[in-house]
Structure formats: C-alpha cells, structure tokens
Protein backbone atom coordinates (compact mmCIF):
# COMPACT_ATOMS: atom_id res chain seq x y z
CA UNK A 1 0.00 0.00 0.00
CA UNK A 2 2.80 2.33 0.24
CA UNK A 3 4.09 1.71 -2.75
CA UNK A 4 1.20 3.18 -4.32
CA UNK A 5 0.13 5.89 -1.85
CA UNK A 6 1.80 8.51 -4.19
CA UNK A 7 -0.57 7.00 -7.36
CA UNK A 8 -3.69 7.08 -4.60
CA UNK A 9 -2.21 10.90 -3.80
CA UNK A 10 -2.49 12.10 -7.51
CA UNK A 11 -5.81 10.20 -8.22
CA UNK A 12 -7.28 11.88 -5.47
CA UNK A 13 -6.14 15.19 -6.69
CA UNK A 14 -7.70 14.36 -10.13
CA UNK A 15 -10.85 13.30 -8.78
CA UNK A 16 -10.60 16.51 -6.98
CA UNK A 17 -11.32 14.58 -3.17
CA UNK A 18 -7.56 15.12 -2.19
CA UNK A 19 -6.95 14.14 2.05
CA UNK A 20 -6.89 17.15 4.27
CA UNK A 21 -3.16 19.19 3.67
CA UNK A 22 -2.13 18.56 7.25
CA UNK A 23 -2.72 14.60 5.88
CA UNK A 24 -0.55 15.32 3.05
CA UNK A 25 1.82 17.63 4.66
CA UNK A 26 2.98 14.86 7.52
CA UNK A 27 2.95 11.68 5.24
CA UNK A 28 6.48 12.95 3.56
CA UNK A 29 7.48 14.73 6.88
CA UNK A 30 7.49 11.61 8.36
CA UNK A 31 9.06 9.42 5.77
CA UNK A 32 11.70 12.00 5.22
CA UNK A 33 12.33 11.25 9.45
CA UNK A 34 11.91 7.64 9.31
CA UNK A 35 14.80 7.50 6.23
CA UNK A 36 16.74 9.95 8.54
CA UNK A 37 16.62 7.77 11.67
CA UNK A 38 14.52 4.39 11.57
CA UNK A 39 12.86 5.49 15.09
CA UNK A 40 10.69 7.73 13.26
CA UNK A 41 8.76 4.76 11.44
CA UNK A 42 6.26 4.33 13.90
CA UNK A 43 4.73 7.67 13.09
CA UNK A 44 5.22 7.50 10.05
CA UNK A 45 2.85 4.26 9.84
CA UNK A 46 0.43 5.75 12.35
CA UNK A 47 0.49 8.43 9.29
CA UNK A 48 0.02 6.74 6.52
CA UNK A 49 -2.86 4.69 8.60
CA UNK A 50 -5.16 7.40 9.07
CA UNK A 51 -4.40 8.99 5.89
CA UNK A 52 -5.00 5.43 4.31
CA UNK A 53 -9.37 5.73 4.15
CA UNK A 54 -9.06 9.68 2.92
CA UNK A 55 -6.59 7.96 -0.15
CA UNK A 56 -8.78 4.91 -1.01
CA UNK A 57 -12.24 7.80 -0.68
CA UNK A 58 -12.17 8.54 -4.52
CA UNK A 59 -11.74 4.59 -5.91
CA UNK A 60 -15.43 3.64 -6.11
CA UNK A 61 -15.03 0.31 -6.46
CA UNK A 62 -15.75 -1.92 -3.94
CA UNK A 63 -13.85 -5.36 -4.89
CA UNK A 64 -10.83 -2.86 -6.05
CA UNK A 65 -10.29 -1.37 -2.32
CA UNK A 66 -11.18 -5.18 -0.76
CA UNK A 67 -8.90 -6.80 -3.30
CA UNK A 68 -6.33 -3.92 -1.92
CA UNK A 69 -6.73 -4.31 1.85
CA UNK A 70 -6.25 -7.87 1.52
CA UNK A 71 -2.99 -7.81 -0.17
CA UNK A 72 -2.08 -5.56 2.21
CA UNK A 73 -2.80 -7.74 5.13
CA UNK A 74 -0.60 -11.14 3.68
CA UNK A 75 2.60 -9.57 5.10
CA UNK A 76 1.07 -9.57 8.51
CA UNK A 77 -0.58 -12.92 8.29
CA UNK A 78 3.06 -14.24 7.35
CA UNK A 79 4.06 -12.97 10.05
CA UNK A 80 1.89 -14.33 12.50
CA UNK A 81 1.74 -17.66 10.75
CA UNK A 82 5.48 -17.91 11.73
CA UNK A 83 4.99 -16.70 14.69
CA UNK A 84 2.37 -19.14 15.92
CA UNK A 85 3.43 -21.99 14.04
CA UNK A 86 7.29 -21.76 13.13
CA UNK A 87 9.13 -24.00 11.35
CA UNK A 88 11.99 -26.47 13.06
CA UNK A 89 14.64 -23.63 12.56
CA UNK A 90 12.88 -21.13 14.39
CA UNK A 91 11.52 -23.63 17.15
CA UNK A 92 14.90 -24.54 17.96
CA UNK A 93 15.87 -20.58 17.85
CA UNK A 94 12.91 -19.96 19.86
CA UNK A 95 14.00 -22.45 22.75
CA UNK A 96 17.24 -21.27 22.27
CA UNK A 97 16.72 -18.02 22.87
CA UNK A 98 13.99 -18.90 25.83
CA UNK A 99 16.86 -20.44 27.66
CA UNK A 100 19.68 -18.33 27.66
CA UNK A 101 17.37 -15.34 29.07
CA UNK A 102 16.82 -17.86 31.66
CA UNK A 103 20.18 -18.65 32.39
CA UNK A 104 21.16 -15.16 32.32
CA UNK A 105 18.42 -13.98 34.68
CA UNK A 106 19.84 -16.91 36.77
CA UNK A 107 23.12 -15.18 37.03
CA UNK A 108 21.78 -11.16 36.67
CA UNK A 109 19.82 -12.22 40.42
CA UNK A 110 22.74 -12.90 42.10
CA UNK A 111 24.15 -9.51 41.95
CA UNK A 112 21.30 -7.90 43.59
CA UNK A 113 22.14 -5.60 45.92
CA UNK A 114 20.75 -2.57 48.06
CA UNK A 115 23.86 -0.85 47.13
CA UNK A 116 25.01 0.35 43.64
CA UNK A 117 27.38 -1.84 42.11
CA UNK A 118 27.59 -1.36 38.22
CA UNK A 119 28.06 -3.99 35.90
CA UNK A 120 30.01 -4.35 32.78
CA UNK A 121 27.91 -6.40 30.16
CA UNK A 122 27.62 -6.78 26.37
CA UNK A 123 25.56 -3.85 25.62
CA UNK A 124 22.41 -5.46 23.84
CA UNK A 125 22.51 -7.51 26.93
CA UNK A 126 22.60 -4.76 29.14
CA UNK A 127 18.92 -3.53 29.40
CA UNK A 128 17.69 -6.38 30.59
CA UNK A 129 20.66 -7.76 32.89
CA UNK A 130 19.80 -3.85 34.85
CA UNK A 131 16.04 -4.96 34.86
CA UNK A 132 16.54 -8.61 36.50
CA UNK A 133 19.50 -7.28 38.76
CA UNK A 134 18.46 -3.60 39.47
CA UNK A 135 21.90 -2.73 38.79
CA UNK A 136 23.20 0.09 36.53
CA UNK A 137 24.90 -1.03 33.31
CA UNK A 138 27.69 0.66 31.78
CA UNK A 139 26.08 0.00 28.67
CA UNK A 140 22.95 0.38 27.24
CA UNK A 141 20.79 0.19 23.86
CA UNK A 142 19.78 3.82 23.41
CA UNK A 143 21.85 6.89 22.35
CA UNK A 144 22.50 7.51 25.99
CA UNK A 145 24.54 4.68 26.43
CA UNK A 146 26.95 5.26 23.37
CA UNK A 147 29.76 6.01 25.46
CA UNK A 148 29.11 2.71 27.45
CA UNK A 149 28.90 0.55 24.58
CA UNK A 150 32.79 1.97 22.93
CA UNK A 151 33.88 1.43 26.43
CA UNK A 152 32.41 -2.21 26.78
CA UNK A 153 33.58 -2.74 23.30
CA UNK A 154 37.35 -1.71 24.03
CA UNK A 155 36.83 -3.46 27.31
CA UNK A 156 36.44 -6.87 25.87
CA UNK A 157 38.67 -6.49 22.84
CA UNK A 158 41.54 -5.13 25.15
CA UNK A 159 44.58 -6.91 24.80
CA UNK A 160 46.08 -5.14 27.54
CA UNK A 161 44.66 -5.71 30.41
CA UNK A 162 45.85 -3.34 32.67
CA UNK A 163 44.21 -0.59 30.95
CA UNK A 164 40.86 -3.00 30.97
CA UNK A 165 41.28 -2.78 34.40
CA UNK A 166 41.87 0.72 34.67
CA UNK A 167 38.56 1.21 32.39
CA UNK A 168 36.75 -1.03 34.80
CA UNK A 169 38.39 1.55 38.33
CA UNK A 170 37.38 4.77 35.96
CA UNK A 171 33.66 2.96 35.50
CA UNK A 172 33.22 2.11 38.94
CA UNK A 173 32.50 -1.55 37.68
CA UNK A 174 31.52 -4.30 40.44
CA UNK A 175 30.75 -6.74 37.94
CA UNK A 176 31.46 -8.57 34.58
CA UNK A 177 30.01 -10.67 32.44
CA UNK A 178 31.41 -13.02 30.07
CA UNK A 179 29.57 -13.90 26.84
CA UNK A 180 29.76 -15.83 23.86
CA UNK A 181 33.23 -14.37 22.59
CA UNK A 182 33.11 -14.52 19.13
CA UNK A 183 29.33 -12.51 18.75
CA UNK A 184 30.76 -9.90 21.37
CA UNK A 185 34.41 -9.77 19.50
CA UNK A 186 31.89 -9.04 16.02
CA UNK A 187 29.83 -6.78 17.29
CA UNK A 188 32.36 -4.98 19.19
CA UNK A 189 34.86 -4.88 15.87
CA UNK A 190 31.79 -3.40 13.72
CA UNK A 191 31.04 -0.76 16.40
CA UNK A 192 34.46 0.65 17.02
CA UNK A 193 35.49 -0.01 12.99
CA UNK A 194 38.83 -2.45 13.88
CA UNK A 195 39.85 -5.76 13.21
CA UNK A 196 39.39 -8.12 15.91
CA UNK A 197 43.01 -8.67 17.95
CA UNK A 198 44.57 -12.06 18.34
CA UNK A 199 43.75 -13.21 22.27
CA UNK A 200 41.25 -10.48 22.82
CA UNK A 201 39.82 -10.38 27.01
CA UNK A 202 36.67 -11.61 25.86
CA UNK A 203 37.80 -14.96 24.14
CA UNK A 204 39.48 -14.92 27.60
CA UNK A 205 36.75 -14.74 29.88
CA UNK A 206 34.54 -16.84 27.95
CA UNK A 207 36.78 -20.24 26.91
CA UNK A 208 38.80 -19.86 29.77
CA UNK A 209 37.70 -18.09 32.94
CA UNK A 210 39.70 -19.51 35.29
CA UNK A 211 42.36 -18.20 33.59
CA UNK A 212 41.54 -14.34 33.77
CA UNK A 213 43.10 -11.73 34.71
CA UNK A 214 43.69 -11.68 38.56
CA UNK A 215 41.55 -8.64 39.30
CA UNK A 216 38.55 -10.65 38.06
CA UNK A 217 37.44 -13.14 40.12
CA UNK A 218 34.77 -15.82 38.66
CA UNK A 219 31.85 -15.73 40.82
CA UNK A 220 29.45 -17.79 38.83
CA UNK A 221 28.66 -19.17 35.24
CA UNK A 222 26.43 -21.31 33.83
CA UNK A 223 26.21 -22.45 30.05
CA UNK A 224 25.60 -18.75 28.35
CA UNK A 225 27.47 -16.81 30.22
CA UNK A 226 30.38 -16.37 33.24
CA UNK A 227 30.27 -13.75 36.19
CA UNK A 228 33.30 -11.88 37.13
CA UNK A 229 33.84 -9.98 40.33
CA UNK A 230 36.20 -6.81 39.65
CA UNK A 231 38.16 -7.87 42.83
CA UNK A 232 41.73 -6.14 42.72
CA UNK A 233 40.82 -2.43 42.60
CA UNK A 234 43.94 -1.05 44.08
C-alpha cells in the first residue's frame, strides 16, 4: 500500500477529493524522518494509517479497495503464521533463545544488591541484565549509552589488560560478564570499525575463565554466560 500511496495521492487530486493538507503535509514529513533515523517509522505508519481511508475515498469500487486491503494484510498474516506456528529452525531458535534469558536472569539475580554496584555487560545484553538485577549497566541500547557501549567494546577487545582494568576503576564496575566471545568480539569490531586482535579479554573470559586476569574473580557461570567480580581495585 505504500508503494502506491503517491498514485492514490495524484488520483485523489484528479478526482478533486484530495486528504486534508495537514494529511498530506505529515505523510512525507514523516518518511523524510523515518529515512533519517529508523525510530521515526512508527509515526510514520500511524500516518500513513489514518491517511489510508481519505486515499482509497475517490476509488469507487468496492472489490478494487477489498482486493487492496487484503494484499495488504498477507505480510502480517506471514508474520503471524510464523509466529504461531514456526518452522523447526525457528523452534529450535525460539528455545534457544527462551533459555539463555533464563540462564542469564539466573546469574543477573545474584548480583542484587541494596547498594550500587555497576556492571560491565555486552551492551544489547545490558537492558535487561539492569532490569533482572536492578543494577546500573555501563552499557545500554539507546543513544545515551553510546559512550558505554565503545567502552564495553574496548573493554572486551583489550589486549592489555591493565588498561581494561583501569577502564573497569574509571567505571566504577563491580561486575562482569562473560559472553559468547566470538558474537561480542563481532559486534564490538563493527562498532568501534577495527579488526578483531589475536587473544582479545573476551575470548578470555569466555573459553577460559579460570584463567583471567587476577583482578577478576569468577563468581558464577552457567552455560551462556560467566560472572566476574572486579576484585583487585587497588
């Protein structure tokens, strides 16, 4: 259907039943936002939406604006067809996924605490390990947390690890959490724009904890993910 909103726009203009202007003045506004920042796309569908009945007004034919709301709706019926019945692939993703949220919610409650004690995390893991814990995360998923995820990111690709562990002093970090090294070695690579070192802290913490650095102390793991206690601080 938004394909051909801008045929629905000029039909409407020829039929001489164009939409209200505020209509017409937001539908670009808001696609010109949602290009500029994807965050934007929810208003621009809650846009195009309302302005969706004022640009089908002028076709008179019945079967021709059915026929055009049900194409519109197989997308969503794909969707939900997946959803409620997915195939083995996404089943086992689906588990997969189910049980490494519990397994890191298993470790995120132990470091519950009526004090502050900051944590050092993967930052799309972040959000959620504050919400289970009800600590504060160095990182974070909105733009807020930028700084937090290049310091994360430099954290766990440090191959020096006394300036890791000065990172973790100038952070105030209590915690740290170990994760599946190569995804956080990727991601962390792509954000900061470098090639991934040779023996990077996070291949460290995650195939062998015991072997950390000495500051960190392993204080729990399970089968996603190890917790480290930032122990040495002087």
């Amino acid at each position: 259907m938004i394909a051909v909103a801008p045929i629905l726009v000029w039909y409407s203009f020829r039929k001489r039943v164009a939409p209200p202007n505020l209509i017409l003045a937001t539908l670009p506004a808001t696609y010109l936002l949602t290009v500029w920042q994807a965050r934007w796309s929810y208003f621009f569908m809650a846009a195009f939406v309302i302005a969706l009945p004022g640009l089908l007004a002028p076709v008179k034919s019945r079967l021709a604006v059915s026929t055009a709301f049900a194409l519109s709706m197989l997308p969503i019926l794909q969707f939900w067809d997946a959803r409620l019945w997915p195939d083995d692939a996404e089943l086992a993703a689906q588990i997969e996924h189910r049980n490494e949220s519990r397994e890191l919610r298993e470790l995120a409650t132990t470091i519950r605490s009526a004090q502050t004690q900051p944590f050092l995390a993967p930052w799309w893991l972040s959000p959620s390990i504050s919400y289970w814990s009800g600590q504060p995360g160095i990182a974070g998923s909105s733009h807020e947390g930028l700084d937090g995820m290049a310091d994360t990111a430099r954290f766990f690709l440090a191959t020096d690890f006394l300036r890791a562990r000065e990172m973790l002093r100038n952070r105030r970090v209590e915690w740290v959490l170990g994760y599946d090294w190569e995804r956080v070695a990727d991601n962390s690579a792509r954000l900061l724009g470098v090639s991934i070192p040779d023996q990077t802290l996070c291949r460290l913490l995650d195939r062998s904890p015991s072997q950390a650095p000495r500051f960190l102390a392993l204080s729990g793991q399970n089968g996603t993910a190890k917790l480290f206690r930032f122990a040495d601080k002087l």
